[in-house]
Protein backbone atom coordinates (compact mmCIF):
# COMPACT_ATOMS: atom_id res chain seq x y z
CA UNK A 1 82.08 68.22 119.64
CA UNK A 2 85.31 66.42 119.90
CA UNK A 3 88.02 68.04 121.73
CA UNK A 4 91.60 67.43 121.14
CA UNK A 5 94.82 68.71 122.95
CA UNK A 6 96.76 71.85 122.08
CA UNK A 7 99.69 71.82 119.86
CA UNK A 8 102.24 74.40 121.79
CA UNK A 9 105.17 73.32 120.03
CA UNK A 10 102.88 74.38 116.71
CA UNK A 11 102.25 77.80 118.72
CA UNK A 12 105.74 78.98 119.61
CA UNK A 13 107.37 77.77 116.72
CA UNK A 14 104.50 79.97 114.44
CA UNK A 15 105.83 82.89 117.38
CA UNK A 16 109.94 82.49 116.36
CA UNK A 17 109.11 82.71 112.59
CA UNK A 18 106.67 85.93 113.39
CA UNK A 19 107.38 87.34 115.76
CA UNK A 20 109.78 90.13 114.00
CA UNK A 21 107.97 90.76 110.83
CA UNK A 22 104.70 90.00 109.53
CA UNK A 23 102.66 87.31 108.18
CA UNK A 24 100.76 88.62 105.40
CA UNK A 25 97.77 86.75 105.83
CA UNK A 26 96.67 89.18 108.65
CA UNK A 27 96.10 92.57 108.70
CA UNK A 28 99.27 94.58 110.92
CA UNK A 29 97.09 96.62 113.38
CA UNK A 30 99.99 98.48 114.88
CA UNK A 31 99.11 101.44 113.63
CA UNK A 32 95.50 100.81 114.64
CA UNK A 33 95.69 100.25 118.31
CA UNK A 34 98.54 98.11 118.46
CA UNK A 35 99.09 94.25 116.64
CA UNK A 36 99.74 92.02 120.29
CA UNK A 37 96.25 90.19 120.16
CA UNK A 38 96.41 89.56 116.66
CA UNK A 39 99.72 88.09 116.91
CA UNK A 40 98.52 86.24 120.22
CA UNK A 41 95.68 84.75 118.28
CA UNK A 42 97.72 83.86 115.08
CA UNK A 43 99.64 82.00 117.46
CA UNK A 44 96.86 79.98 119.43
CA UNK A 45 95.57 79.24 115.57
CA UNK A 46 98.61 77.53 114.70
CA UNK A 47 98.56 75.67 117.46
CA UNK A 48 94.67 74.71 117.70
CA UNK A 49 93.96 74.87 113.88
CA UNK A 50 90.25 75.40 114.46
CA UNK A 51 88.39 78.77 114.89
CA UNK A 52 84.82 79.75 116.12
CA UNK A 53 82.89 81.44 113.86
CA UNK A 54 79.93 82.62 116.29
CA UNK A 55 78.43 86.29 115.25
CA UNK A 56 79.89 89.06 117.99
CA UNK A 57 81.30 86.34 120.32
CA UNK A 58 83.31 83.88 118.34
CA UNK A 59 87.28 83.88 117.76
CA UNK A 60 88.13 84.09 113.87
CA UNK A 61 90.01 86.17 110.90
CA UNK A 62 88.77 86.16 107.66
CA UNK A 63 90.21 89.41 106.48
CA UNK A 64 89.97 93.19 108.39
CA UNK A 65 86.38 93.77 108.05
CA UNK A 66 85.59 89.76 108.88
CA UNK A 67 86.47 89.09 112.01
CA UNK A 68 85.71 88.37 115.91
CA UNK A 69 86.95 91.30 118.28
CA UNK A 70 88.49 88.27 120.02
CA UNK A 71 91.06 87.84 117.84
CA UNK A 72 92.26 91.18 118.12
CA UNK A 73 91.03 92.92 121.24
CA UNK A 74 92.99 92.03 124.82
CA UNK A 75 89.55 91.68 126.98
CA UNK A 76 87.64 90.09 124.08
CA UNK A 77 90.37 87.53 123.67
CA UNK A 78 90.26 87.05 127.44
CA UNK A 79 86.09 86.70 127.30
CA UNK A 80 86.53 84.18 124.86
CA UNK A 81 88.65 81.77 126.54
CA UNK A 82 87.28 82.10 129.55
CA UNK A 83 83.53 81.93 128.55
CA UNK A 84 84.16 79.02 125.61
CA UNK A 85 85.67 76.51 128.74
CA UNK A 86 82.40 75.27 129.43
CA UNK A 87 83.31 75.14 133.02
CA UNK A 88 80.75 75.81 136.26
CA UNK A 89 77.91 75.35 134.01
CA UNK A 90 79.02 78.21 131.37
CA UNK A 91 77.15 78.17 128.02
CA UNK A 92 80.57 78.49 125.55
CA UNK A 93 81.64 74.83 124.82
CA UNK A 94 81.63 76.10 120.72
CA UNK A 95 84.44 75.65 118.52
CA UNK A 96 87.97 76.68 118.74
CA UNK A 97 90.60 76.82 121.83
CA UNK A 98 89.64 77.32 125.86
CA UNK A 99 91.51 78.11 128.56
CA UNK A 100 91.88 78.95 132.09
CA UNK A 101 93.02 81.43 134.37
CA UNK A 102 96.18 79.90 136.47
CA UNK A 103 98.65 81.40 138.80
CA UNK A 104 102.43 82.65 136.98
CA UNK A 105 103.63 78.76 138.18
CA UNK A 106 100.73 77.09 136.46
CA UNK A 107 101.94 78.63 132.85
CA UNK A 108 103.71 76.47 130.22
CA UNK A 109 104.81 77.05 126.81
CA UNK A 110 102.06 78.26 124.55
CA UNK A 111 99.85 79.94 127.18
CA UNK A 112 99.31 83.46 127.21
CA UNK A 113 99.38 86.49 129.76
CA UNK A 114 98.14 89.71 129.94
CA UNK A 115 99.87 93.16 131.39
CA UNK A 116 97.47 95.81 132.93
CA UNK A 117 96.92 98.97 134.46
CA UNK A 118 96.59 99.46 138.01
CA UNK A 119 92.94 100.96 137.36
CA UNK A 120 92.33 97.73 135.87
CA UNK A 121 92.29 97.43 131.82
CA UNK A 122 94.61 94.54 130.74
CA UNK A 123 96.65 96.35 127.31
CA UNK A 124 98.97 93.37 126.21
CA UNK A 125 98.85 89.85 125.49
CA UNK A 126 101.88 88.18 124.72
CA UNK A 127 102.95 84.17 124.37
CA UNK A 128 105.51 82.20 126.34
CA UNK A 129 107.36 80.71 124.31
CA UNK A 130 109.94 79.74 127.11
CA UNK A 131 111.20 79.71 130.57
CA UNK A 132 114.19 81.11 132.15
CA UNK A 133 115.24 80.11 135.67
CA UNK A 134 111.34 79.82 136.05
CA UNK A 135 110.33 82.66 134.64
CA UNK A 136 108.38 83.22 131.44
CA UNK A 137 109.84 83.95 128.15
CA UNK A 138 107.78 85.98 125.88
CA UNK A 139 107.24 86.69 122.54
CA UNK A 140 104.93 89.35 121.24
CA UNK A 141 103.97 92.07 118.65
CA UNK A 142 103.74 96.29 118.91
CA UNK A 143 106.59 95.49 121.12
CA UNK A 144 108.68 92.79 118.92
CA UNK A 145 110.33 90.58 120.83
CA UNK A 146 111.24 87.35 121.18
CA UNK A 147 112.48 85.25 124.39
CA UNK A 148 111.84 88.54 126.22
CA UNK A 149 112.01 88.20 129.99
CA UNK A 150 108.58 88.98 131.96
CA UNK A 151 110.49 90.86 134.16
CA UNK A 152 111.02 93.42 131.32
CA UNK A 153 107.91 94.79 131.01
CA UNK A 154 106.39 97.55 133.25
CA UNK A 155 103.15 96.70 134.76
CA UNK A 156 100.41 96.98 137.79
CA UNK A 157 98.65 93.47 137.00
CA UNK A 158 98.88 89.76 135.35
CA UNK A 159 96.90 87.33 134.21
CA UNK A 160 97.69 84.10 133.19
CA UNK A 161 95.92 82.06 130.34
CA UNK A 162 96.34 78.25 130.31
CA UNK A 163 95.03 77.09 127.21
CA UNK A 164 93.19 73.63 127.89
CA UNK A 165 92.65 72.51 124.78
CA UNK A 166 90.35 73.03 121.71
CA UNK A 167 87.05 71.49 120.47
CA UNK A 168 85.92 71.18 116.69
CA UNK A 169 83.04 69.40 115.23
């Protein structure tokens, strides 16, 4: 597997042109349990251009019945990244993007967080697209938005994605 280095420039620029309608390639789940990961995803795809197609535990779309729960569900999404880093002796080193977990000062455009509950479910991924002062700039879907301020969301925890890079074959 070759890996090659993350286009976040791709990323954020496929988040300004999205992230206030829809790109009707994808299926809008926000009437299904909200469209965040979805959008998320779309984003790391234009940036990474490569997906993994593994049964249950890959990260693709093909259409709404063919696809990974990666791409569209918060923890799955999480699983992925984390698992596909082939860090510490971890069997994912497959296809498509990997990241790490990082502190809120380790983020740069591109990279993704997550919003949870204090009893512990994460319910929101959005992108940074930017940075304010230091803090992140967001854009997302099921709550549009677009250079939205961290600090204008309600929430008991973060995470914080770093997206490595991406392998392909």
């Amino acid at each position: 597997m070759r890996i090659f280095e993350y286009d976040r420039r791709a990323a954020v620029e496929y988040a300004r042109k999205w992230a206030f309608s829809r790109n009707p390639q994808y299926y809008d789940f926000s009437e299904i349990g909200g469209d965040c990961t979805n959008f998320a995803s779309q984003c790391l795809f234009a940036g990474v251009g490569v997906m993994n197609f593994t049964p249950d535990v890959g990260w693709f779309y093909r259409s709404l019945e063919s696809r990974a729960a990666a791409w569209t569900g918060v923890e799955y999404f999480y699983r992925f990244l984390m698992a596909n880093n082939g860090e510490k002796g971890v069997v994912g080193s497959g296809a498509g993007p990997f990241a790490r977990e990082v502190p809120l000062s380790g983020l740069e455009i591109g990279d993704f967080v997550q919003l949870g509950r204090d009893t512990g479910d994460f319910y929101h991924t959005p992108v940074v697209v930017g940075f304010s002062r230091g803090e992140p700039l967001l854009a997302a879907h099921s709550y549009d938005g677009f250079n939205r301020p961290l600090s204008s969301y309600r929430y008991a925890r973060l995470r914080c994605l770093h997206i490595v890079g991406a392998r392909t074959e």
